[in-house]
Protein backbone atom coordinates (compact mmCIF):
# COMPACT_ATOMS: atom_id res chain seq x y z
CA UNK A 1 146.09 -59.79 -40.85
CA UNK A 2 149.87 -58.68 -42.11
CA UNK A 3 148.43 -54.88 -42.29
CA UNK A 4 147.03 -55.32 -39.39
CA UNK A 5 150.22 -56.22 -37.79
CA UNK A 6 152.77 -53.79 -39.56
CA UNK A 7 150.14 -51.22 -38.12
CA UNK A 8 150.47 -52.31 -34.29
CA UNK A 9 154.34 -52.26 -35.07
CA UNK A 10 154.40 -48.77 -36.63
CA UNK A 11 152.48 -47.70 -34.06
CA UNK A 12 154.34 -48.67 -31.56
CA UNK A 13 157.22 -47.39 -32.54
CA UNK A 14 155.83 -43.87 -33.11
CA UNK A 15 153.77 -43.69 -30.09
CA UNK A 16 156.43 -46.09 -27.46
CA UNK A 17 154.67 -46.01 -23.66
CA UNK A 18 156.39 -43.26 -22.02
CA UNK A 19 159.05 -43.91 -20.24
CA UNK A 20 158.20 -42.61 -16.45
CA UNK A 21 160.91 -40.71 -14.70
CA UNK A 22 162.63 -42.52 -11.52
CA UNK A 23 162.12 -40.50 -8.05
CA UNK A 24 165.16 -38.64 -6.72
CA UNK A 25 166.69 -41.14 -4.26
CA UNK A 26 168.93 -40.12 -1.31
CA UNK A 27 172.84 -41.07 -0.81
CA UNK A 28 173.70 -43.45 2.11
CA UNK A 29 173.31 -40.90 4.80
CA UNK A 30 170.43 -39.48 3.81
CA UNK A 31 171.33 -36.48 1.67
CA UNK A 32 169.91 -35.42 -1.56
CA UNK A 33 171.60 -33.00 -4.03
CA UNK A 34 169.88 -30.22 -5.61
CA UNK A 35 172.35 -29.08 -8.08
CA UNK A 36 173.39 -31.82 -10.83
CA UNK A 37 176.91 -29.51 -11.65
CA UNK A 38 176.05 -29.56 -15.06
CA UNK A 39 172.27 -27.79 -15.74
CA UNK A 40 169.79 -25.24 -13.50
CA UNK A 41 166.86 -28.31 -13.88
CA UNK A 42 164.92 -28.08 -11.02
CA UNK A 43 165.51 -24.71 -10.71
CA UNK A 44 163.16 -21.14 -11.58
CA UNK A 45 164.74 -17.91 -12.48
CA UNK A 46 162.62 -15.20 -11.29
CA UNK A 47 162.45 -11.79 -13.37
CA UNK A 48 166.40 -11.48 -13.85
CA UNK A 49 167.20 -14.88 -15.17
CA UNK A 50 170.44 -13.87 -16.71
CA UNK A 51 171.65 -13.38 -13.42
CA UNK A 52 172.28 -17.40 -13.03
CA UNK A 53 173.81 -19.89 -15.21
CA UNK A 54 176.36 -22.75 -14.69
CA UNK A 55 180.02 -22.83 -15.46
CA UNK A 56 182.52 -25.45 -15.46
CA UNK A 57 180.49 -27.39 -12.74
CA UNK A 58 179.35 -23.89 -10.65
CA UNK A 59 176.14 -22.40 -10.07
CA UNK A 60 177.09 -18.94 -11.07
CA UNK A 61 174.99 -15.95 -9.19
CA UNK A 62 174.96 -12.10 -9.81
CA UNK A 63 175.24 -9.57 -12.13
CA UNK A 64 171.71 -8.09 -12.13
CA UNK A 65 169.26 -6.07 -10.25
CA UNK A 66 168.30 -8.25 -6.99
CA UNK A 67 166.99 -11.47 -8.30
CA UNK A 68 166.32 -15.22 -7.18
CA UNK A 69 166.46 -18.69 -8.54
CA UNK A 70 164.19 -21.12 -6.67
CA UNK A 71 164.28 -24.79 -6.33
CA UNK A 72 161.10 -26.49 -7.66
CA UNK A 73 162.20 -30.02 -8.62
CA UNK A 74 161.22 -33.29 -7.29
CA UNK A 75 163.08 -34.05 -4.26
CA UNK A 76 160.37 -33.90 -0.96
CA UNK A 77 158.19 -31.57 -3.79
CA UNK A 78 160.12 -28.69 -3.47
CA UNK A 79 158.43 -28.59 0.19
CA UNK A 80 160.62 -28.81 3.59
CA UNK A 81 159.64 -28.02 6.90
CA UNK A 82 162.16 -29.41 8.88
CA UNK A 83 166.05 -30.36 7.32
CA UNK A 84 169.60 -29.90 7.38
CA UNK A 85 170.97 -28.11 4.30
CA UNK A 86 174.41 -28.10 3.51
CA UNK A 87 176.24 -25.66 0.49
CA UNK A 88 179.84 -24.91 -0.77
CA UNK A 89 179.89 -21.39 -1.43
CA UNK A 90 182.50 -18.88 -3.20
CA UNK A 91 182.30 -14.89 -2.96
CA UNK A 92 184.07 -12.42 -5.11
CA UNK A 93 185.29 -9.53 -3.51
CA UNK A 94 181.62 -7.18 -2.46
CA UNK A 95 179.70 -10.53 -3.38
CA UNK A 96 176.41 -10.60 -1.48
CA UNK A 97 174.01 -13.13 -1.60
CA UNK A 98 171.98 -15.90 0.01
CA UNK A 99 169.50 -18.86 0.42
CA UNK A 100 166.33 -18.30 1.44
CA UNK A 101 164.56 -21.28 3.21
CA UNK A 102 160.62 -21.64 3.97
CA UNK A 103 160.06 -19.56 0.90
CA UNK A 104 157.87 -19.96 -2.34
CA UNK A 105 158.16 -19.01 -6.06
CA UNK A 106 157.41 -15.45 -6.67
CA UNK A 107 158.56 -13.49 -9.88
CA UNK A 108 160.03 -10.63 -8.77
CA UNK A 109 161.29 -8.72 -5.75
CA UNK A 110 162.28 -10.01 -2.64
CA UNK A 111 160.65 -13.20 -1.40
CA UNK A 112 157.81 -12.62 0.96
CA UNK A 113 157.71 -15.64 2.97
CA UNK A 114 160.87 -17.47 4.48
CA UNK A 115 164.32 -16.11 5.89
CA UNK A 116 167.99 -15.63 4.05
CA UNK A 117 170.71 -17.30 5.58
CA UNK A 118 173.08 -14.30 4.36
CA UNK A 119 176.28 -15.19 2.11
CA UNK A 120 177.93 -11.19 2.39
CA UNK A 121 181.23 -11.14 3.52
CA UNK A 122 182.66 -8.22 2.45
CA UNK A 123 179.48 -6.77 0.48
CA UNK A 124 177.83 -3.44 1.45
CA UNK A 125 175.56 -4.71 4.00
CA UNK A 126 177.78 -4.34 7.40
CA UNK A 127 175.02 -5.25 9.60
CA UNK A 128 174.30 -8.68 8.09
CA UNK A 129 177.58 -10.79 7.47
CA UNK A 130 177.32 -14.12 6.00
CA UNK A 131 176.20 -16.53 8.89
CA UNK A 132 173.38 -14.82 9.96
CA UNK A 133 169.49 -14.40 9.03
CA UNK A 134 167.81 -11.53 7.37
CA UNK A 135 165.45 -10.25 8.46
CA UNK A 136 165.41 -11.52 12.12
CA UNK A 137 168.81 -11.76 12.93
CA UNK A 138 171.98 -9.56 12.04
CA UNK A 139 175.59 -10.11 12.77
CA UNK A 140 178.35 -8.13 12.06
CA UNK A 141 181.39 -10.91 12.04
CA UNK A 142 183.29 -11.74 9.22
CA UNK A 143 183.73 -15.40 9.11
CA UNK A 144 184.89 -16.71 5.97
CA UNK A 145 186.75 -15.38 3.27
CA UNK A 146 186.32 -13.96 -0.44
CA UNK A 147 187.96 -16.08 -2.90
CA UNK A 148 187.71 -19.13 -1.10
CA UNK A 149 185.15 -21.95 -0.53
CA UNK A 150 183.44 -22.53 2.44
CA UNK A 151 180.30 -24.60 3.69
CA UNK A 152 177.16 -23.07 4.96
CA UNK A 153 175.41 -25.25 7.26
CA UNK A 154 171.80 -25.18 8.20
CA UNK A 155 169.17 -26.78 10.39
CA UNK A 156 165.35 -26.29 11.23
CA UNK A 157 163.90 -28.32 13.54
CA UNK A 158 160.25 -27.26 14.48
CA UNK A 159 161.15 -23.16 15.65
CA UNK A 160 164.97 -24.13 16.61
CA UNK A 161 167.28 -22.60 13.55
CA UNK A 162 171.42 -23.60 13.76
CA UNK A 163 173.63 -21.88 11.42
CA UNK A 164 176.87 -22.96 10.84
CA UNK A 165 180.26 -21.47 8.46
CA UNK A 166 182.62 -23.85 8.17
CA UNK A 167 181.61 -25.74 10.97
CA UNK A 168 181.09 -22.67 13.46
CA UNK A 169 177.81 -22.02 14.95
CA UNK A 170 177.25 -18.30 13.93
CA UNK A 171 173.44 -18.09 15.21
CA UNK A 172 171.56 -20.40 17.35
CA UNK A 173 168.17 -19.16 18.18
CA UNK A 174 164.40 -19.86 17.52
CA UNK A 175 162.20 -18.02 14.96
CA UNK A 176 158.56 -18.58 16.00
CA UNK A 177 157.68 -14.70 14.53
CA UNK A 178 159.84 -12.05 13.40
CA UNK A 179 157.74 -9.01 14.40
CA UNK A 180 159.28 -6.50 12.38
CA UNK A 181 158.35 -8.31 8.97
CA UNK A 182 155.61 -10.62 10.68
CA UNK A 183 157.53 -13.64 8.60
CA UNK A 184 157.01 -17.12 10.37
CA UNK A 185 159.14 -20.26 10.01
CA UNK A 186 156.19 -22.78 8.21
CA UNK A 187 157.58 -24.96 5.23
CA UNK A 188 158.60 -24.17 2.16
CA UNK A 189 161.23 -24.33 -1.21
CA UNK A 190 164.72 -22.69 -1.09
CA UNK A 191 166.09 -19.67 -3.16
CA UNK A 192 169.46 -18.46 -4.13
CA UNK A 193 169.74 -14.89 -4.37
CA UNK A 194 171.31 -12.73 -7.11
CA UNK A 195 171.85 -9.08 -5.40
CA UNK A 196 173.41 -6.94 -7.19
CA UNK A 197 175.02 -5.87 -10.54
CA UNK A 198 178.44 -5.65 -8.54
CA UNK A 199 178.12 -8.65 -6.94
CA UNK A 200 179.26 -12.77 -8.12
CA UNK A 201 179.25 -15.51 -5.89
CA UNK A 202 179.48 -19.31 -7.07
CA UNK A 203 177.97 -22.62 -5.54
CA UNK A 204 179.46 -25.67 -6.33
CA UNK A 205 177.59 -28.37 -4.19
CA UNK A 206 173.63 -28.13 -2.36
CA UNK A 207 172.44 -30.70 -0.51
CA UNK A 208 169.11 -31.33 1.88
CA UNK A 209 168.69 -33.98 3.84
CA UNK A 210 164.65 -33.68 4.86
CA UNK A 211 164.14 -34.86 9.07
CA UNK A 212 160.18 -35.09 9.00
């Protein structure tokens, strides 16, 4: 009966019930952060995975051939449809980027389903600034600065898209069908977008709050 017991109590000890891991929970209003400031968990690199990697609390992005790190963690799945997103975002000078929303994991190339709400404010790309969407719909502003942080703002709501820099609406439209691409606003995970070897661009705070 004593071997019997030490047994049960080794046992347990070297095979403990697993511990299950709590579900993501929301802040008071609603919001959910995607970033922890400290690791990429929840997050894929896709074939240039050197081109992302935190430091001293920043999501770091560049430095490669055009690459993308998607969100695949817990929170709603890794599946939105309709939400508000909200980033803090830092460009070097010719820093292009993005965050591609509706999308899904892919391991190379550019993503093949979803839109970019473009981060490019003084990057190559003169036809799409940051604040607007690529494919569907270009703008030439310049709206924020390199070197400084500012907030990206964005909404779907069924086929109504808002996106805002710092608070101004840059584009306001609906996206039922972009014809030139044939991409469709359906649901989806985010991406962040490496672009270039010349480019760097930081993110230091992503947040979703899901409206279904």
């Amino acid at each position: 009966m004593i071997r019997f017991l030490l047994a049960a109590a080794v046992a347990f000890v070297i095979c403990p019930v697993p511990v299950q891991a709590q579900a993501p929970k929301p802040d008071k209003d609603g919001w959910y952060g995607l970033f922890d400031g400290k690791t990429l968990d929840g997050w894929k690199a896709a074939d240039f995975p050197k081109a992302f990697k935190v430091e001293e609390g920043l999501i770091v992005a560049g430095g490669t051939p055009l690459t993308h790190l998607y969100y695949v963690g817990p929170v709603q799945n890794a599946k939105f449809k309709d939400f508000e997103l909200k980033a803090e975002v830092k460009t070097r000078p010719k820093g292009n980027s993005g965050i591609i929303f509706h999308t899904e994991f892919q391991d190379k190339g550019f993503p093949n389903k979803g839109f970019e709400f473009q981060i490019n404010n003084t990057g190559s790309d003169k036809a799409f600034r940051t604040g607007s969407i690529y494919p569907a719909k270009p703008m030439n502003r310049v709206v924020a600065k390199d070197d400084e942080w500012f907030e990206c703002y964005l909404v779907v709501r069924g086929n109504k898209v808002t996106l805002k820099v710092n608070g101004e609406i840059t584009v306001e439209t609906t996206l039922p069908h972009e014809a030139k691409t044939g991409r469709t606003l359906a649901s989806g995970t985010f991406a962040i977008q490496g672009h270039d070897p010349g480019s760097i661009v930081y993110f230091r705070s992503i947040r979703v709050k899901p409206l279904e």
